[in-house]
Protein backbone atom coordinates (compact mmCIF):
# COMPACT_ATOMS: atom_id res chain seq x y z
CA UNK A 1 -53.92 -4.79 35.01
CA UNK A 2 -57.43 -6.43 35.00
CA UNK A 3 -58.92 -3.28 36.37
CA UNK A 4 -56.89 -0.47 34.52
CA UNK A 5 -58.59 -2.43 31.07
CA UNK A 6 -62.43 -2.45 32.62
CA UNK A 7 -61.50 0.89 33.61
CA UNK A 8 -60.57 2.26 29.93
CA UNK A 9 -63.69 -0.04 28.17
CA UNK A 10 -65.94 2.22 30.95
CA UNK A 11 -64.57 4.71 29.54
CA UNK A 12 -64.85 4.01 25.97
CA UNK A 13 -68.36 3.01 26.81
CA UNK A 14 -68.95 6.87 27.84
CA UNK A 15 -67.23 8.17 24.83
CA UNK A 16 -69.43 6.12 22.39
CA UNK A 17 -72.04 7.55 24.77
CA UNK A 18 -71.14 11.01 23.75
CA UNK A 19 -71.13 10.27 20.30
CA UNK A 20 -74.07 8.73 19.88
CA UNK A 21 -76.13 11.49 22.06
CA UNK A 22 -74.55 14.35 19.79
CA UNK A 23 -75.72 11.98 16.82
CA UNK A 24 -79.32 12.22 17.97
CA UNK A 25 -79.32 15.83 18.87
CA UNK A 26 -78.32 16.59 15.63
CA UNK A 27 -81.17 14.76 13.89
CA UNK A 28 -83.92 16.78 11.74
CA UNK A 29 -86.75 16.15 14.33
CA UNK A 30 -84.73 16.98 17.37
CA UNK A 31 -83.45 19.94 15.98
CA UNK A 32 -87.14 21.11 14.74
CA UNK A 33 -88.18 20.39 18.35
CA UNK A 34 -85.69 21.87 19.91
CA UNK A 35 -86.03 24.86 17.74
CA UNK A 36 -89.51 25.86 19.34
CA UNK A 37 -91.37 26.76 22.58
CA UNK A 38 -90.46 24.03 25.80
CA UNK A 39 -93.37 21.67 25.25
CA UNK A 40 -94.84 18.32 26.68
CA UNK A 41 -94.28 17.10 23.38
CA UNK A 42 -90.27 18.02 23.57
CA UNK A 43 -88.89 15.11 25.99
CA UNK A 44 -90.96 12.55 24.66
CA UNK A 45 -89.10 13.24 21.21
CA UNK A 46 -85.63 13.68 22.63
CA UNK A 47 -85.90 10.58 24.25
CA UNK A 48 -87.64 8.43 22.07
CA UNK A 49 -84.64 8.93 19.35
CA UNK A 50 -82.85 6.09 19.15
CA UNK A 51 -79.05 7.34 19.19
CA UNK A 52 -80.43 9.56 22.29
CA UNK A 53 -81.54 6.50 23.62
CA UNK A 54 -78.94 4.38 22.62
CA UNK A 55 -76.09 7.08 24.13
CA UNK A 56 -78.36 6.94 27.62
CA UNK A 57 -78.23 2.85 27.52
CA UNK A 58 -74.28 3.13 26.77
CA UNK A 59 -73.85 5.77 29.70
CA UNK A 60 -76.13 3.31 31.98
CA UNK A 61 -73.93 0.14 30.87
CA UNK A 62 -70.22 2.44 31.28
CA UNK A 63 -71.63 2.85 35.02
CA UNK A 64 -72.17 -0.77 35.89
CA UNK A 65 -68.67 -1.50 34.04
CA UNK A 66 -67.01 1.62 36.45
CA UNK A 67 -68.65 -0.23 39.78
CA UNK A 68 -66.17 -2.66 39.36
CA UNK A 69 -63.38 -0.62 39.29
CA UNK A 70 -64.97 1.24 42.24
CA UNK A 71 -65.03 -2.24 44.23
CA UNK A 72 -61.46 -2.62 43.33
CA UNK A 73 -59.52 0.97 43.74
CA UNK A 74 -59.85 3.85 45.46
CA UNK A 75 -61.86 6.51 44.17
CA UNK A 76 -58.63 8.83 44.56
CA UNK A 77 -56.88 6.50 42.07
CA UNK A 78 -60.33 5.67 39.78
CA UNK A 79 -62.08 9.06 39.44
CA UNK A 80 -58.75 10.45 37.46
CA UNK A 81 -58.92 8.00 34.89
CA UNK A 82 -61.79 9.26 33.75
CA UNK A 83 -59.78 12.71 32.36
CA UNK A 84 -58.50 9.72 29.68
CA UNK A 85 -62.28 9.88 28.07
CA UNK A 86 -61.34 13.71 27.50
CA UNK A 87 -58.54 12.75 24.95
CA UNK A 88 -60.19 9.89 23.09
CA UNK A 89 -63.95 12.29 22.96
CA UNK A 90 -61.14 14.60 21.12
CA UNK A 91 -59.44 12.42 19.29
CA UNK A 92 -62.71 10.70 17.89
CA UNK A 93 -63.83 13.77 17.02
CA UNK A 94 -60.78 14.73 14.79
CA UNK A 95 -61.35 11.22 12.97
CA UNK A 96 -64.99 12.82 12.66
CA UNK A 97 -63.88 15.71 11.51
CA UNK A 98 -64.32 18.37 14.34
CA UNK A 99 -61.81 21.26 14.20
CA UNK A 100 -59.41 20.97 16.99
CA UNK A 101 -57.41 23.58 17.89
CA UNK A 102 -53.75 24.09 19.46
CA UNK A 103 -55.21 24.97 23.25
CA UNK A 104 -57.74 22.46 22.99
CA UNK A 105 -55.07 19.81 22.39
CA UNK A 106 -52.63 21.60 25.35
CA UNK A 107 -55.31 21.44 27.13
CA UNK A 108 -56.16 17.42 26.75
CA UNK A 109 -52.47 16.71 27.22
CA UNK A 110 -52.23 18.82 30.59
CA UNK A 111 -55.21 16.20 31.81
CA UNK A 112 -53.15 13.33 30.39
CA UNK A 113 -50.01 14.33 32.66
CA UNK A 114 -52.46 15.13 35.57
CA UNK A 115 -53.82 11.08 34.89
CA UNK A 116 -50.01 9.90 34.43
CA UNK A 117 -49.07 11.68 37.95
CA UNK A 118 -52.09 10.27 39.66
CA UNK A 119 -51.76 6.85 38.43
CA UNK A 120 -47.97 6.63 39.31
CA UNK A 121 -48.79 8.26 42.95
């Protein structure tokens, strides 16, 4: 049980991840960069903005967290777990207000039944 909970905070950790990156590359001066030519000029501002930056260090932290559940389970049994972070990215997103429609939500619950059947393999 110890596991299956780091297992769902890595997880979480990777959703909040998400969230934050979309944050940043929706902000004014990522958007005006990424509006023109490829430049030198254009990673240094991506990455320099501090929800893209912030969604890298949760991404970076979520991996650490998964190693343990690595050094615990088989990938087999892990790896499907991670299909959970597809229903909470959509379900976050509804709270945010992201339209969600019918065969999006058909689709997250087919990857919920594929988790169920792998995790009761």
């Amino acid at each position: 049980m110890q596991i299956l909970l780091i297992a769902i905070f890595s997880i979480v950790l990777s959703v909040a991840a998400q969230f934050m990156l979309k944050l940043g590359m929706s902000s004014l001066d990522v958007k005006q960069v990424m509006a023109g030519p490829i430049t030198p000029r254009l990673p240094w501002i991506v990455l320099t903005n501090k929800f893209v930056f912030a969604g890298f260090a949760l991404y970076g932290f979520g991996a650490v967290v998964w190693l343990k559940v690595l050094a615990s389970w088989d990938v087999s049994k892990a790896y499907p777990l991670v299909g959970l972070g597809f229903a909470l990215t959509v379900l976050v997103g509804m709270l945010l207000g992201e339209t969600v429609t019918a065969f999006r939500v058909l689709g997250i619950l087919l990857i919920c039944e594929g988790v169920w059947l792998v995790a009761n393999s």
